[in-house]
Structures are given as C-alpha cells and as structure tokens.
C-alpha atoms as a PDB file:
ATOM      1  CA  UNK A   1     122.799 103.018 -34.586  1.00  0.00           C
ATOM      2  CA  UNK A   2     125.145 100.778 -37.172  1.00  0.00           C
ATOM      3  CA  UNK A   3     124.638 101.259 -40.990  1.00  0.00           C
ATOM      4  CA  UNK A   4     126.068  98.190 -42.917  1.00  0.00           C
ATOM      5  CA  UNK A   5     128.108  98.549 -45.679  1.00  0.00           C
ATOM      6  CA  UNK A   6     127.225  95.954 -48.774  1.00  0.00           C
ATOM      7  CA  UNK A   7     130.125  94.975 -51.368  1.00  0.00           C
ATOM      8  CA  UNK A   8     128.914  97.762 -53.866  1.00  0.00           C
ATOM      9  CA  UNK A   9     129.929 100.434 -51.592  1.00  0.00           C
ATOM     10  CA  UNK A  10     133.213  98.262 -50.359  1.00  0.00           C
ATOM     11  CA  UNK A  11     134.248  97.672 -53.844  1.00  0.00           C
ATOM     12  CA  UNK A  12     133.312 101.657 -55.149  1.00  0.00           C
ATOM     13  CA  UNK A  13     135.421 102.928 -51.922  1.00  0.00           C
ATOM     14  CA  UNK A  14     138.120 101.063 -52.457  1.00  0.00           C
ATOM     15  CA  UNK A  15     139.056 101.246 -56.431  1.00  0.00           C
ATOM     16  CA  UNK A  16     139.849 103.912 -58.514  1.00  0.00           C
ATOM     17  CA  UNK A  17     137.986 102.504 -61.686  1.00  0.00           C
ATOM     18  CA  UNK A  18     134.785 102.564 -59.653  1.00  0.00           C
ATOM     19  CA  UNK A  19     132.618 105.494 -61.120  1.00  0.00           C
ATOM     20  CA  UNK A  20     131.222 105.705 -57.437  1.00  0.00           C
ATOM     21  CA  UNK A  21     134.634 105.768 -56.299  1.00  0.00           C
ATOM     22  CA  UNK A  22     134.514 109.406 -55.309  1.00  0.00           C
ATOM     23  CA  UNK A  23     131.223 109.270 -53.265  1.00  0.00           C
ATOM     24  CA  UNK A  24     131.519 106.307 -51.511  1.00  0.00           C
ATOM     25  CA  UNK A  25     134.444 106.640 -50.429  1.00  0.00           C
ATOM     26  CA  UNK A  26     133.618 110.057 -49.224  1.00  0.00           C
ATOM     27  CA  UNK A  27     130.439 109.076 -47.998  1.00  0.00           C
ATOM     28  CA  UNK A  28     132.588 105.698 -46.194  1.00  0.00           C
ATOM     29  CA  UNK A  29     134.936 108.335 -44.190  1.00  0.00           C
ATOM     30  CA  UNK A  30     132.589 110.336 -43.273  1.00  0.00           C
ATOM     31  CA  UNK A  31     129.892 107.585 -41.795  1.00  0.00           C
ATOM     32  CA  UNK A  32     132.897 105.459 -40.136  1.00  0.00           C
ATOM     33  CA  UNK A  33     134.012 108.970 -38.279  1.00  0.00           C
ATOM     34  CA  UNK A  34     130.133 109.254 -36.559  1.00  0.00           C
ATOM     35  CA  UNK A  35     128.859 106.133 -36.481  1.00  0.00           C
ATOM     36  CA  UNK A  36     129.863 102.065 -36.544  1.00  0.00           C
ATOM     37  CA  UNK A  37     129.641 100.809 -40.106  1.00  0.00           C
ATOM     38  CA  UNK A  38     129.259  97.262 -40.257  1.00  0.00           C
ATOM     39  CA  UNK A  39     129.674  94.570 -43.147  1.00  0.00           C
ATOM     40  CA  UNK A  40     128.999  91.258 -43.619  1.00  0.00           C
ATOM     41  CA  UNK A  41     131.342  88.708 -43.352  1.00  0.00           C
ATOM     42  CA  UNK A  42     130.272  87.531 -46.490  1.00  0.00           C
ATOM     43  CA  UNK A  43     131.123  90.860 -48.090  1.00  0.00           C
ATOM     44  CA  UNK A  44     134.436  90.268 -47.646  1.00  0.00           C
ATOM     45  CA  UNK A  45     134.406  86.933 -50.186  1.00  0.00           C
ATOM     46  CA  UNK A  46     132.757  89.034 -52.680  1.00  0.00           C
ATOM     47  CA  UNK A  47     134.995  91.590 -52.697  1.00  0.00           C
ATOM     48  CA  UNK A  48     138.079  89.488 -53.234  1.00  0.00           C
ATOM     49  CA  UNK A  49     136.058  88.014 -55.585  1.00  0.00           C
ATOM     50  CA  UNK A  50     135.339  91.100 -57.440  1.00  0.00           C
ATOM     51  CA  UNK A  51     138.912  92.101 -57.650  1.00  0.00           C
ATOM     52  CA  UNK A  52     140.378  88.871 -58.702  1.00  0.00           C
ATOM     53  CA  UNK A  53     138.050  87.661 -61.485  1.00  0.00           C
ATOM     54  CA  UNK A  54     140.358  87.078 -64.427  1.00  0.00           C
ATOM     55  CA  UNK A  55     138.767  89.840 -66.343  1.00  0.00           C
ATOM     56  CA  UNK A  56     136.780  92.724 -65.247  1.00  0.00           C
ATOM     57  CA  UNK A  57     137.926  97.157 -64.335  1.00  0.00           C
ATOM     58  CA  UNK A  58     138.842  96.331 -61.049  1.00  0.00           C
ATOM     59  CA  UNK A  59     141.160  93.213 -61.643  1.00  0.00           C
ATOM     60  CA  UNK A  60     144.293  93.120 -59.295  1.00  0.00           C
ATOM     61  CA  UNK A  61     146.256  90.738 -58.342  1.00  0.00           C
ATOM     62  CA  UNK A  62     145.296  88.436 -55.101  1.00  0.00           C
ATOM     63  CA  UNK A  63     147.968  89.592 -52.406  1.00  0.00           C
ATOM     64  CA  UNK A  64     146.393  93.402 -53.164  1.00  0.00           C
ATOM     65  CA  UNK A  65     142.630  92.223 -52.725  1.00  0.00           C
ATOM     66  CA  UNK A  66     143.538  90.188 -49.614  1.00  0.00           C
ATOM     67  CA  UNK A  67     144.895  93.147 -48.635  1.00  0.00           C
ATOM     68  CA  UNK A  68     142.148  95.201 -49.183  1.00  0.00           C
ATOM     69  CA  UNK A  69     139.769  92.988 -47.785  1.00  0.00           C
ATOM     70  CA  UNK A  70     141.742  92.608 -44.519  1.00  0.00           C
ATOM     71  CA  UNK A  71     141.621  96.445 -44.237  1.00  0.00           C
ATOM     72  CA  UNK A  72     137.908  96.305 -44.066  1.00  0.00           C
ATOM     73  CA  UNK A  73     138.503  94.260 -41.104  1.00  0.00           C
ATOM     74  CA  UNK A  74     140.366  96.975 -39.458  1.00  0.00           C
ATOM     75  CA  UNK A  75     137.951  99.861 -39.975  1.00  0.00           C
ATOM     76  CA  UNK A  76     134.719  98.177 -40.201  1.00  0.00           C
ATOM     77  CA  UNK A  77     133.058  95.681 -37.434  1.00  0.00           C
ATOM     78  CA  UNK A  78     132.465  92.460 -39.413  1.00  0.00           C
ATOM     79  CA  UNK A  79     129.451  90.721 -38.794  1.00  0.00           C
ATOM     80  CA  UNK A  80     129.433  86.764 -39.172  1.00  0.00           C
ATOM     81  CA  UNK A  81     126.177  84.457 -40.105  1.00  0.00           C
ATOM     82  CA  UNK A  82     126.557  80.728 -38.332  1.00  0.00           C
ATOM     83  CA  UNK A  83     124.800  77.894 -39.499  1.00  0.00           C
ATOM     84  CA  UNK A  84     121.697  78.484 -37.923  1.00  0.00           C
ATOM     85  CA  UNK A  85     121.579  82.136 -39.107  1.00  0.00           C
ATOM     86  CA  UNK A  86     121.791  81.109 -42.834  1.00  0.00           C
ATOM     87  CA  UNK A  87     118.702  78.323 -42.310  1.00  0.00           C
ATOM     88  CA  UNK A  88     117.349  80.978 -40.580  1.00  0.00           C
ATOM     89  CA  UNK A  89     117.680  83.206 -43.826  1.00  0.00           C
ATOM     90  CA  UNK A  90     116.910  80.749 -46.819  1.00  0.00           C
ATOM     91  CA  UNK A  91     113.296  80.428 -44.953  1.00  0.00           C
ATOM     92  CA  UNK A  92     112.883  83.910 -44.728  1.00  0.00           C
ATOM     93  CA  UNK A  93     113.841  83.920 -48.405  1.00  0.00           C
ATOM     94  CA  UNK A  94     111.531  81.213 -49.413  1.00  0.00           C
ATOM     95  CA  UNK A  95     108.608  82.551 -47.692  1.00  0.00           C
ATOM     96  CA  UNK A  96     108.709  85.853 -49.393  1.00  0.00           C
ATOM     97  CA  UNK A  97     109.589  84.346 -52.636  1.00  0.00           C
ATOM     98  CA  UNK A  98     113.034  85.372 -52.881  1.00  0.00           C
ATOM     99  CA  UNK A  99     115.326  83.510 -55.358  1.00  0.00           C
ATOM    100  CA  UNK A 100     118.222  83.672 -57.360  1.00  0.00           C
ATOM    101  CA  UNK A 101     121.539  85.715 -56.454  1.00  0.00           C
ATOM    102  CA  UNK A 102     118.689  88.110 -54.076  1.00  0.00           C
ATOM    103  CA  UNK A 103     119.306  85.370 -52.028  1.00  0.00           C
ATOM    104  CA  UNK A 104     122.871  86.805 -51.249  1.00  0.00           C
ATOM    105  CA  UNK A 105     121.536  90.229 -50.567  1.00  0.00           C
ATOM    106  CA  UNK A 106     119.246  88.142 -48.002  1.00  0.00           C
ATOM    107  CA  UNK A 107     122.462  87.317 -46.196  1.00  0.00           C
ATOM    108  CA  UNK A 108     123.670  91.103 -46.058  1.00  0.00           C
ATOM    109  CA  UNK A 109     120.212  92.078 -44.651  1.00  0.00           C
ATOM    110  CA  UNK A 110     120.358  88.985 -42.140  1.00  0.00           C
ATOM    111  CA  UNK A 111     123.917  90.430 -41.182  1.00  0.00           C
ATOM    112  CA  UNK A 112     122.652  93.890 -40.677  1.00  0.00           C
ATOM    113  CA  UNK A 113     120.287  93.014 -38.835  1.00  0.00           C
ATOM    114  CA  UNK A 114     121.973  90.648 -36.415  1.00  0.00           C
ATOM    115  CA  UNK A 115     124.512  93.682 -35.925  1.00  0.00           C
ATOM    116  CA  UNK A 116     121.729  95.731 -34.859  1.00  0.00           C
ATOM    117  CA  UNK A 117     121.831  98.398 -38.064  1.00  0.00           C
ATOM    118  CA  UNK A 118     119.142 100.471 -38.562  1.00  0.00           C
ATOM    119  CA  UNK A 119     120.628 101.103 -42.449  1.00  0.00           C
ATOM    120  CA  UNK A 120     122.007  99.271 -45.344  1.00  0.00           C
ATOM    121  CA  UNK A 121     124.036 101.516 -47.882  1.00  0.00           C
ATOM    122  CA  UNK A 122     124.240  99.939 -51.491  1.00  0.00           C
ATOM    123  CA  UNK A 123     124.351 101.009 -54.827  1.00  0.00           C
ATOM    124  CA  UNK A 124     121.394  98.413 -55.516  1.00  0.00           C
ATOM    125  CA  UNK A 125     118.550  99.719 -54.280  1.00  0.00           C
ATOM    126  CA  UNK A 126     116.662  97.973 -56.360  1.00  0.00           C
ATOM    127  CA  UNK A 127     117.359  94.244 -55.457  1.00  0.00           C
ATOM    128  CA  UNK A 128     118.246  95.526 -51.873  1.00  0.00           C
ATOM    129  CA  UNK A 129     114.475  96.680 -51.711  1.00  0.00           C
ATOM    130  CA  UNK A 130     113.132  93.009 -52.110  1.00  0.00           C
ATOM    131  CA  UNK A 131     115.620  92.444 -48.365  1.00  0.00           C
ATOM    132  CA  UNK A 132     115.159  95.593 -46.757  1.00  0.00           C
ATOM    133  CA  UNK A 133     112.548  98.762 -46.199  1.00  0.00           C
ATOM    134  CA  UNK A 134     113.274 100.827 -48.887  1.00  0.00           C
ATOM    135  CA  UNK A 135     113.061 103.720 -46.306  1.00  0.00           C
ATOM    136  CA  UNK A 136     115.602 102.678 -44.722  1.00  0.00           C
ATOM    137  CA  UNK A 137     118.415 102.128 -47.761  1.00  0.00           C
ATOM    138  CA  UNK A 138     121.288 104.520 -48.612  1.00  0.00           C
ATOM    139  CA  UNK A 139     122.913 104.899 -51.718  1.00  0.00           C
ATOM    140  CA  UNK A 140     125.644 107.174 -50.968  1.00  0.00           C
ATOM    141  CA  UNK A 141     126.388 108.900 -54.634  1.00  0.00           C
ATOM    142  CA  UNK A 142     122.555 110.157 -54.274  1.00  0.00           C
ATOM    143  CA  UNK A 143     123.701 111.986 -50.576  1.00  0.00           C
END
C-alpha cells in the first residue's frame, strides 16, 4: 500500500539546513526501497516555492529547486488533482469546516487518497489531523 509524502518531508529530505534532514531522508530511502511513496502534484509547487522565497534557511537559487523538484518526479509517483477533484475537495473542506491554508493539506489528503495510500508522512501532524486519521499519519523523525 502507497504512503504519500507531503512537502515537509520533501523539503527536510532534500536540504541540509532542515533539522529533520537526517530522518527524513533516512526514513525517505528506506520507505521508497519497500514500498511506492507518492506525492502530490501540488507538492512539487510548494517545494520550489520553499526553496526560492527571497529569504528563508533553505533559499537556493531556481535552476537548483527545479532541479530538485524534477528529481521527486523520478523517484516518487506523482499524483495529479483535475478540476473536478479540487471541487470535489473544497466541499469536503467546507463541510467539515476546514479553512484557511488546511485547505492545502486537504489537497495532499485528496491526492493520497486518489493514489490509493493508506499513509500520509508529515512533520504536521497537527494540521494534517484535521485531513486525515490521525492513526494513520507518520512523522518520520518520531520512527
């Protein structure tokens, strides 16, 4: 069964600076060599995003977060939302009186869920739990 991947892990696994760094990325390896880890497309935008802000510990410069970012599309199956599948997930939002940025972890759960994961790995458990059975969340620097 797939376990998705949200940024947090992407972003810890992949710099450095991270003070996850270490454990995701260990944690990343070692999942990816058992089972399919999946990510949502959208992951991808805020991962660039996360590297390239114009301040920030994990600033580089665009060609090495493309880079990056394409890598995860190499290793990891990326999962796509269409049109109908973000509708689809503001209702879902709105019914359970989800709002703000949650609204984005919404869209990783929707993601994981259209890949067929049983898991979602984060570092946010605590938002994540508003999208997701607790139960069923990861956070790799606690394995």
């Amino acid at each position: 069964m797939a376990i998705l991947a949200d940024t947090t892990v992407l972003v810890a696994a992949s710099h450095r600076k991270h003070d996850e760094h270490a454990a995701c990325l260990r944690w990343l390896k070692a999942t990816v060599a058992r089972t399919e880890v999946v990510a949502s497309a959208h992951a991808l935008a805020e991962a660039y995003n996360t590297f390239t802000r114009t301040t920030g510990m994990f600033r580089m410069t665009p060609e090495d977060a493309a880079r990056i970012t394409n890598r995860f599309s190499t290793r990891l199956k990326i999962v796509g939302l269409d049109a109908r599948d973000y509708e689809d997930a503001i209702a879902w939002a709105k019914d359970r009186g989800v709002v703000g940025e949650t609204v984005y972890d919404a869209l990783h759960a929707f993601a994981a869920q259209k890949a067929g994961a049983a898991r979602l790995a984060t570092l946010n458990t605590k938002h994540f739990a508003l999208v997701w059975p607790a139960r069923q969340l990861i956070h790799p620097p606690s394995l």
